[in-house]
Protein backbone atom coordinates (compact mmCIF):
# COMPACT_ATOMS: atom_id res chain seq x y z
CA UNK A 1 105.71 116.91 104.33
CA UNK A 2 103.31 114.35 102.19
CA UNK A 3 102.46 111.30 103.65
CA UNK A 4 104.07 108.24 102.17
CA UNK A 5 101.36 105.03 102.29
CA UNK A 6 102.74 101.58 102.68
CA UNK A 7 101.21 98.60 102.12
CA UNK A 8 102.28 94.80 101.50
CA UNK A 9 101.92 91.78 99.06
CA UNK A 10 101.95 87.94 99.05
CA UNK A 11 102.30 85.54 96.42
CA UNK A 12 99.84 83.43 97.93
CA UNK A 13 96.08 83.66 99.00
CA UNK A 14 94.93 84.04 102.43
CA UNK A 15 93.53 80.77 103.84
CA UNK A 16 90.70 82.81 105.66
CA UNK A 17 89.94 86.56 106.24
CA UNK A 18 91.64 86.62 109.55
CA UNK A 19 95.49 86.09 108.21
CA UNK A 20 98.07 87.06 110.53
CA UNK A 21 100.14 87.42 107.55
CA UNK A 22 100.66 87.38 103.88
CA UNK A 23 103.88 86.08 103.12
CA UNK A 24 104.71 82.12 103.20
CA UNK A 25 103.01 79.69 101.38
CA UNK A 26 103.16 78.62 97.71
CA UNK A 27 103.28 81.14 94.75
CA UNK A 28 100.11 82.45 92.62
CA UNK A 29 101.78 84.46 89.78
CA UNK A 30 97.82 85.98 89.40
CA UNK A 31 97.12 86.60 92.56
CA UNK A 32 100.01 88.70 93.43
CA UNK A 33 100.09 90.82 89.97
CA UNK A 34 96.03 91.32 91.18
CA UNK A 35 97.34 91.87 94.70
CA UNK A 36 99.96 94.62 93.27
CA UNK A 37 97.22 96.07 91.28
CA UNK A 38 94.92 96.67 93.82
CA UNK A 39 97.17 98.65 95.69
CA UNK A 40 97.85 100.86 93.08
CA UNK A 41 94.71 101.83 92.14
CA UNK A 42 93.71 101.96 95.78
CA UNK A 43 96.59 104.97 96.08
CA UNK A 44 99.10 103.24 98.45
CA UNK A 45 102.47 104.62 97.12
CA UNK A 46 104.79 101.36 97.87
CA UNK A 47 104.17 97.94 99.06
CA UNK A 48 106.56 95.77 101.79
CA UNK A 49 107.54 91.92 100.65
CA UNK A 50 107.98 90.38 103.31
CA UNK A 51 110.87 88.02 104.88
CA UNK A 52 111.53 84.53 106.94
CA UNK A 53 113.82 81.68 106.72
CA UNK A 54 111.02 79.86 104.57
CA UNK A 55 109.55 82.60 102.04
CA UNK A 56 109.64 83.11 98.73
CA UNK A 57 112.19 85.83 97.74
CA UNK A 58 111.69 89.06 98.29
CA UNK A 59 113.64 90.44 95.19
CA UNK A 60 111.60 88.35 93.10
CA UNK A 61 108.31 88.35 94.30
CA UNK A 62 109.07 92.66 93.79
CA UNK A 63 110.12 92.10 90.67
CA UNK A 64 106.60 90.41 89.67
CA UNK A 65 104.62 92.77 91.83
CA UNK A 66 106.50 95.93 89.61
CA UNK A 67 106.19 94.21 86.12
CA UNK A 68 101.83 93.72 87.15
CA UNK A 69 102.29 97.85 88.07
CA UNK A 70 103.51 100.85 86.16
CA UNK A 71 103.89 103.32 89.51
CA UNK A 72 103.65 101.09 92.46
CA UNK A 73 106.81 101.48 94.48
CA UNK A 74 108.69 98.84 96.63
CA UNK A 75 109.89 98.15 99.92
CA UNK A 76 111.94 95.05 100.06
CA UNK A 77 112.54 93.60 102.97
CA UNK A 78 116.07 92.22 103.21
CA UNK A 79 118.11 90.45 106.21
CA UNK A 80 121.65 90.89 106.29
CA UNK A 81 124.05 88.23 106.73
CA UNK A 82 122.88 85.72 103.81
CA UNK A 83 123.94 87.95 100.89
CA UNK A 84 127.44 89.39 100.71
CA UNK A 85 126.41 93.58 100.51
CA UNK A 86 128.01 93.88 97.81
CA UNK A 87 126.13 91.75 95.65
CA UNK A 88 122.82 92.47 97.71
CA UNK A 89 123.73 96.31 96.48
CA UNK A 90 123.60 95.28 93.04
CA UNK A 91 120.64 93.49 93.13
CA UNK A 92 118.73 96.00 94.22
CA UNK A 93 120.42 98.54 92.16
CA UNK A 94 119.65 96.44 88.89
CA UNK A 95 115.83 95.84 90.08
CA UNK A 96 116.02 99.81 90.71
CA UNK A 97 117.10 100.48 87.43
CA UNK A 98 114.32 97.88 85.59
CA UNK A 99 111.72 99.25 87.74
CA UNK A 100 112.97 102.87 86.65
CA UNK A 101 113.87 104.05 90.84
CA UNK A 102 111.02 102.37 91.94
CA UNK A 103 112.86 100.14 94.86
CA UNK A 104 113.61 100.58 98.47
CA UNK A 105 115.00 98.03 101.00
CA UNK A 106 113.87 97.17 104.41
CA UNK A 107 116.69 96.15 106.55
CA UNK A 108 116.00 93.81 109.32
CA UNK A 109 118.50 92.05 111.49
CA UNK A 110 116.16 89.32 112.65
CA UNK A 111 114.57 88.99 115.89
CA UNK A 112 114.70 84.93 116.53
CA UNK A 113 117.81 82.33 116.92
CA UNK A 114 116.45 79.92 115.73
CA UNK A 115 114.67 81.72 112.55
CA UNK A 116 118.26 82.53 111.98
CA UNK A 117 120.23 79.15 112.34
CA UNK A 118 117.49 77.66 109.64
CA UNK A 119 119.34 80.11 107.24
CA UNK A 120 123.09 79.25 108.71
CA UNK A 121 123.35 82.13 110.88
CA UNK A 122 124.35 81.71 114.18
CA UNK A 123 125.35 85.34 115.67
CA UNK A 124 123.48 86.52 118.75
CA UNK A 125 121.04 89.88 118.32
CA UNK A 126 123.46 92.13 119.42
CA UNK A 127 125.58 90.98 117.38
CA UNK A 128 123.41 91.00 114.33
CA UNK A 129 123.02 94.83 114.78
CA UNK A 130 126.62 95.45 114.42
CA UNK A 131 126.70 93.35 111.41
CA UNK A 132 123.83 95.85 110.11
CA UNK A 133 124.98 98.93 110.47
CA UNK A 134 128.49 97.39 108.77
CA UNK A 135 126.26 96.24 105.64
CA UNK A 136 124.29 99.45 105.33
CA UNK A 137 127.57 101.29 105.37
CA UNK A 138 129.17 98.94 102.38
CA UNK A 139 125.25 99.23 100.66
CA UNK A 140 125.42 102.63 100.63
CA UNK A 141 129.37 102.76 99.51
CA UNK A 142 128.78 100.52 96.92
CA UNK A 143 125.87 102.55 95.08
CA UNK A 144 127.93 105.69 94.99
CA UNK A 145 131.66 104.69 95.06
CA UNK A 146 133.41 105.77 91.02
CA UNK A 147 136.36 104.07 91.96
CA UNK A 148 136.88 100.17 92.96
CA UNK A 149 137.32 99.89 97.15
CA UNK A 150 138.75 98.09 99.85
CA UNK A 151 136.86 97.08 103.33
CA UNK A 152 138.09 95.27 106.52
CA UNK A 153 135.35 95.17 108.87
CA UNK A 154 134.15 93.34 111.68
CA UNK A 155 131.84 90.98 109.77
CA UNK A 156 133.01 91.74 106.10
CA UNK A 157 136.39 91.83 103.84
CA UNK A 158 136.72 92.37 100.44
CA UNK A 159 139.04 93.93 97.71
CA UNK A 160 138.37 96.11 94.70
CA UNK A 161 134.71 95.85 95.37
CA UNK A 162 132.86 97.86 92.29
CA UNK A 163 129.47 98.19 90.69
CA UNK A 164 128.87 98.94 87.19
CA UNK A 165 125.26 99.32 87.44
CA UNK A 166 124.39 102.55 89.88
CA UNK A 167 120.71 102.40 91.40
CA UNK A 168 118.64 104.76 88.73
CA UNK A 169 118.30 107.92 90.83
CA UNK A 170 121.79 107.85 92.41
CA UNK A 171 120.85 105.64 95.45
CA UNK A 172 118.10 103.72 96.81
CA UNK A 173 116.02 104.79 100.40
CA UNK A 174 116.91 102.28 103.10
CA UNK A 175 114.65 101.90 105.58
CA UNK A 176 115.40 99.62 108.88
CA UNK A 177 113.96 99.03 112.45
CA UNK A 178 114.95 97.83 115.91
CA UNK A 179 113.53 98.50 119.41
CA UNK A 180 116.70 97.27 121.36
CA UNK A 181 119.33 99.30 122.55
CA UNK A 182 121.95 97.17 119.93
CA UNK A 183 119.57 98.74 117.03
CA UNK A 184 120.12 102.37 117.69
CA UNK A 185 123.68 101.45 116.25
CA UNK A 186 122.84 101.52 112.44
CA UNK A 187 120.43 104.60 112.93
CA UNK A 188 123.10 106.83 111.27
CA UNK A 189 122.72 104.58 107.96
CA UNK A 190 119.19 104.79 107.40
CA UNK A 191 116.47 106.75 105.46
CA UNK A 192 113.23 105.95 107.43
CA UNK A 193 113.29 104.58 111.34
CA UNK A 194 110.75 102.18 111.12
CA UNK A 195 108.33 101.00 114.41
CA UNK A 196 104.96 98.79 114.66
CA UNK A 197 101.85 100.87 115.93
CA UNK A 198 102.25 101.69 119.55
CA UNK A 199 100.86 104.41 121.88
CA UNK A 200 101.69 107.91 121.08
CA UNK A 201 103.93 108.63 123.94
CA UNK A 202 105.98 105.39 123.22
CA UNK A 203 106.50 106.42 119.80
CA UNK A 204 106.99 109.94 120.59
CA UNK A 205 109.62 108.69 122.93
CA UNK A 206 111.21 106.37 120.30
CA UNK A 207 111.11 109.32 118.14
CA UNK A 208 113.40 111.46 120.38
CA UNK A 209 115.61 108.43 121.25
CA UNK A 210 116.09 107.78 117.36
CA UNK A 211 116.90 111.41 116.34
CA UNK A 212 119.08 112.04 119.57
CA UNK A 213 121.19 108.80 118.34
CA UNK A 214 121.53 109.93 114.76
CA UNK A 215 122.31 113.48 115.24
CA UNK A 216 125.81 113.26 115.65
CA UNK A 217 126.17 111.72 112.44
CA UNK A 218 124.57 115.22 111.26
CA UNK A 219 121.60 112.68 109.45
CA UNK A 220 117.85 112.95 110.18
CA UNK A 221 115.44 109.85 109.72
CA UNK A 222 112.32 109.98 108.70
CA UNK A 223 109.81 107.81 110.52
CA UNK A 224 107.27 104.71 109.97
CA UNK A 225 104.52 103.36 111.69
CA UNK A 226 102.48 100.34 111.14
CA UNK A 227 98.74 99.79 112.08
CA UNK A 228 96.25 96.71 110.97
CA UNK A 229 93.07 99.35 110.52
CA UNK A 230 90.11 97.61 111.21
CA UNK A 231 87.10 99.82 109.46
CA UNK A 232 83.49 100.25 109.32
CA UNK A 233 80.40 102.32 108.22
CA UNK A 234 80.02 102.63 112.15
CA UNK A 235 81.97 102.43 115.44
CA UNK A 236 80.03 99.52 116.96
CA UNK A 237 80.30 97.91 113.48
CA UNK A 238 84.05 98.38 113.49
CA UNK A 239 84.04 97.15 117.19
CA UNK A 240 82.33 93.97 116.31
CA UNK A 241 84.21 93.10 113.50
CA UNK A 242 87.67 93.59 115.10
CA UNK A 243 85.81 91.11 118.01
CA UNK A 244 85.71 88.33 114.99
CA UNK A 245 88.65 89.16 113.46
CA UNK A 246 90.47 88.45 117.14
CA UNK A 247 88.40 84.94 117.10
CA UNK A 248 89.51 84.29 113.79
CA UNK A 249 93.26 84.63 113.86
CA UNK A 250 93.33 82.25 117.50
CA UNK A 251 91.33 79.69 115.23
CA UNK A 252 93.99 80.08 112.12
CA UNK A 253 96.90 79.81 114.67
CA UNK A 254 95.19 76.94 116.12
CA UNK A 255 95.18 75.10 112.81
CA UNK A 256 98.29 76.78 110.98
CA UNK A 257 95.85 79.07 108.19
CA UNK A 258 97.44 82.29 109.71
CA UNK A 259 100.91 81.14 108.71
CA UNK A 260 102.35 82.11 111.95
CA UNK A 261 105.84 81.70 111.84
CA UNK A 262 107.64 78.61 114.05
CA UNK A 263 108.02 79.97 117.67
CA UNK A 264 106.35 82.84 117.82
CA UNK A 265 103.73 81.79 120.51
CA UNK A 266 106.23 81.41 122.33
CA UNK A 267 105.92 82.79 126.15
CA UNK A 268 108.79 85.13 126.05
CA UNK A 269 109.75 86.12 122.49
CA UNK A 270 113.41 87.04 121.62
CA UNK A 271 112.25 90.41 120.07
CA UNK A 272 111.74 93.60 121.53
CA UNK A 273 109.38 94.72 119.83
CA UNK A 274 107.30 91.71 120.37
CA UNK A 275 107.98 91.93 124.02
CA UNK A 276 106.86 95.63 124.34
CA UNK A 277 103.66 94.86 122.39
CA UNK A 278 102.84 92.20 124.60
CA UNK A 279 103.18 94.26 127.62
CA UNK A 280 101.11 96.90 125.95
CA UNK A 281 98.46 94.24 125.27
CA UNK A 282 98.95 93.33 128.83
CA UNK A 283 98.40 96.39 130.30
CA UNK A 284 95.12 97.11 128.60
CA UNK A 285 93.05 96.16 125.84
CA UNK A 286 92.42 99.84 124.22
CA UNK A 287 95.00 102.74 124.01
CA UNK A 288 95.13 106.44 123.02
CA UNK A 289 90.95 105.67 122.19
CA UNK A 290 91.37 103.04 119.67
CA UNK A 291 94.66 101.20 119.23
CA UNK A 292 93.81 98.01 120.28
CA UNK A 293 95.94 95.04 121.14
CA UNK A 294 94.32 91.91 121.88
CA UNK A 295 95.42 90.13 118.66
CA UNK A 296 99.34 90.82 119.49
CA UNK A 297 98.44 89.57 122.91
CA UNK A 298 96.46 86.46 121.51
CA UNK A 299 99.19 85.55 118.96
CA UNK A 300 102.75 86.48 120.86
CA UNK A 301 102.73 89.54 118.69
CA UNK A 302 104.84 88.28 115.77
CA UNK A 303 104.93 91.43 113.61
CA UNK A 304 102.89 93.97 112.73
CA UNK A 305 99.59 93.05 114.83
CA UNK A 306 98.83 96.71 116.22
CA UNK A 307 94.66 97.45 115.02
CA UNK A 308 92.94 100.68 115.13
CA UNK A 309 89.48 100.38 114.95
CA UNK A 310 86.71 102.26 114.09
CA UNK A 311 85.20 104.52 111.24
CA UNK A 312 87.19 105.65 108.05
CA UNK A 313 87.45 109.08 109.55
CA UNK A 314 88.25 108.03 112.98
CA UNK A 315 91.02 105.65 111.54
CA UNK A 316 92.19 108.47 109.08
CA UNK A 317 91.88 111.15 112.59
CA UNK A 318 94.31 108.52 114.95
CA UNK A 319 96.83 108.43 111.69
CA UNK A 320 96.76 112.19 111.71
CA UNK A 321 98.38 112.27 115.34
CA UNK A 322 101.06 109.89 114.66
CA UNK A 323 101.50 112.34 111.41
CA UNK A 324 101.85 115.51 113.83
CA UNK A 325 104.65 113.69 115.99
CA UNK A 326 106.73 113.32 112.90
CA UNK A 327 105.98 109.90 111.47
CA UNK A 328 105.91 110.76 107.68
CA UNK A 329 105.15 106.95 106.11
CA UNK A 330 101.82 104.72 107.59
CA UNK A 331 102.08 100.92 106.73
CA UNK A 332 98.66 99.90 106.93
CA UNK A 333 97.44 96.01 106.20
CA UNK A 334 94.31 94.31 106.84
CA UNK A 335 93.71 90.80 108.24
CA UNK A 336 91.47 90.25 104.97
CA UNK A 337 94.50 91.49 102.87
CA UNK A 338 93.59 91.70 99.33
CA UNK A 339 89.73 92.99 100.15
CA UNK A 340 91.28 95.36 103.15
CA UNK A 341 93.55 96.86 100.84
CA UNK A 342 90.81 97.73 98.17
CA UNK A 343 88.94 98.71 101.49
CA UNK A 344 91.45 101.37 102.15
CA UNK A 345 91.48 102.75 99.00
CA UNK A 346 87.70 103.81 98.64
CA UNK A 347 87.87 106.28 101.96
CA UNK A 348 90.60 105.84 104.51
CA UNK A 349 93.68 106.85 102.64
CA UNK A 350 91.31 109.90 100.48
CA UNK A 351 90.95 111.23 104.15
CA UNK A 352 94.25 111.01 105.54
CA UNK A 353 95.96 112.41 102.56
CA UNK A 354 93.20 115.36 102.65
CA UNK A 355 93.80 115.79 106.74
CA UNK A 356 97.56 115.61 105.42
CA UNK A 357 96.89 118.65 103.10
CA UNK A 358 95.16 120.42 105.08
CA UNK A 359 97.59 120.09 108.08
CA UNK A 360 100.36 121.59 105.94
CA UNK A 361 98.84 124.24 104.18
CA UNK A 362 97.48 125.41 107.63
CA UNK A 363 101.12 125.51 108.95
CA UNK A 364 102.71 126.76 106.17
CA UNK A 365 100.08 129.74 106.34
């Protein structure tokens, strides 16, 4: 089973080399085709655009990213609710067909009420889930339907619904995440299950949660798991330099440079996966030897904010047990993206895809 290697673009440079994150802001056309380019060459298969009620658009900033590429894959991250599915299915099955099968969308429900009342929506999480697994359904209907359709649902109705343009390799991979009970709902719709970094046994736990939920449906996700690696020549250098990467993100939350989205310092966030991180980072600073979660602590954990620090091969070694519980695609960003990315490239993702290799040939042997 190869490893699939995620990554993510912005449209807009980082204000320091401690960014939180890399979407908001205005738009550099150059700096994201350089942004898309350096993840190519660094050997990252796909990259995430990102998504808030204030953002550029996702569709387009993947559009730019694959027109700067000529292999780079994409991962579009896409909230229902805003878009009726069936034109959301043939936008992304016209991109897909540009881009010659080089799109995938992220489906995410969104985690705050008040992220989603700036955009008009005013349903509660649970809610929002059941909405989800309804769009996926019409999503994937849409792409593969020959004959015009009805649909009375819960949250959508339409008549004679029909695409003319089909994604370019019959359909396009939908991945989609949710720690809450209300998420395991729309696990039956989706390609890849997709979690930020946590301990092993949490995610081997999710894992089996996940799988049990989907099985009755006869389908079987693949998994996802994001990290922020934090590298070094050394351990102590790696060490260090996660130490001022945590001082630098409280000073660009302090000031607004890490784009941290409205709310998310708050005490109790609506999310669960921002609540379990927090806990994590609660209960201690360091787990499984080097996942380390001070900065989701620090910031309210508002994404992707899990670090694993240390050497390339130490890195690429913690990836590799994450790999043997079943999680097939890493997303891995830095806090310095554009340099972190390039970073990446030169040794950490040569020696997981080797430890990969060599994993596989060893079993099937």
């Amino acid at each position: 089973m190869p490893v699939e290697i995620v990554g993510m673009v912005g449209a807009d440079p980082p204000r320091s080399g401690s960014s939180l994150h890399v979407i908001g802001g205005g738009i550099d056309p150059d700096y994201l085709a350089t942004f898309a380019r350096a993840h190519e060459e660094s050997g990252f298969d796909r990259v995430l655009t990102g998504y808030s009620s204030s953002s550029a658009d996702g569709f387009l900033i993947g559009a730019h990213a694959a027109a700067a590429t000529s292999t780079l894959k994409l991962l579009i991250a896409h909230r229902p609710g805003f878009v009726a599915p069936t034109l959301a299915a043939r936008k992304a099955a016209t991109l897909d067909q540009f881009t010659r099968g080089r799109v995938a969308l992220h489906i995410i429900s969104g985690g705050s009420d008040a992220e989603q009342r700036r955009d008009g929506d005013d349903l509660d999480h649970d809610e929002r889930y059941a909405r989800t697994a309804e769009y996926m359904q019409i999503l994937r209907r849409v792409w593969t339907s020959s004959d015009p359709f009805d649909h009375d649902g819960r949250h959508y109705r339409f008549a004679g619904a029909y695409s003319d343009v089909r994604p370019y390799a019959g359909t396009i991979p939908l991945y989609y995440g949710g720690q809450s009970r209300a998420a395991l709902g729309a696990v039956a719709y989706c390609d890849v299950f997709a979690m930020w970094g946590e301990p092993l046994a949490a995610v081997r736990e999710k894992i089996d949660e996940v799988r049990a939920a989907a099985a009755p449906a006869g389908v079987k996700p693949r998994f996802s798991v994001s990290f922020r690696p934090i590298i070094a020549v050394t351990e102590d250098e790696a060490w260090e330099k996660a130490r001022r990467v945590l001082a630098g993100v409280r000073e660009s939350a302090r000031s607004g440079a890490g784009r941290v989205p409205l709310g998310s310092s708050a005490p109790r966030p609506e999310a669960e996966g921002s609540r379990r991180l927090l806990a994590l980072a609660a209960e201690k600073e360091i787990h499984d030897e080097r996942l380390w979660l001070p900065i989701a602590g620090a910031t309210g954990a508002p994404g992707n904010t899990s670090a694993l620090v240390g050497t390339p091969r130490q890195v690429a070694d913690a990836l590799m047990k994450y790999y043997e519980l079943g999680v097939s695609t890493i997303l891995i960003r830095g806090f310095d993206p554009l340099e972190d990315a390039r970073a990446y490239g030169r040794e950490l993702i040569p020696l997981l895809r080797a430890a990969v290799a060599e994993r596989d040939a060893a079993s099937a042997g």
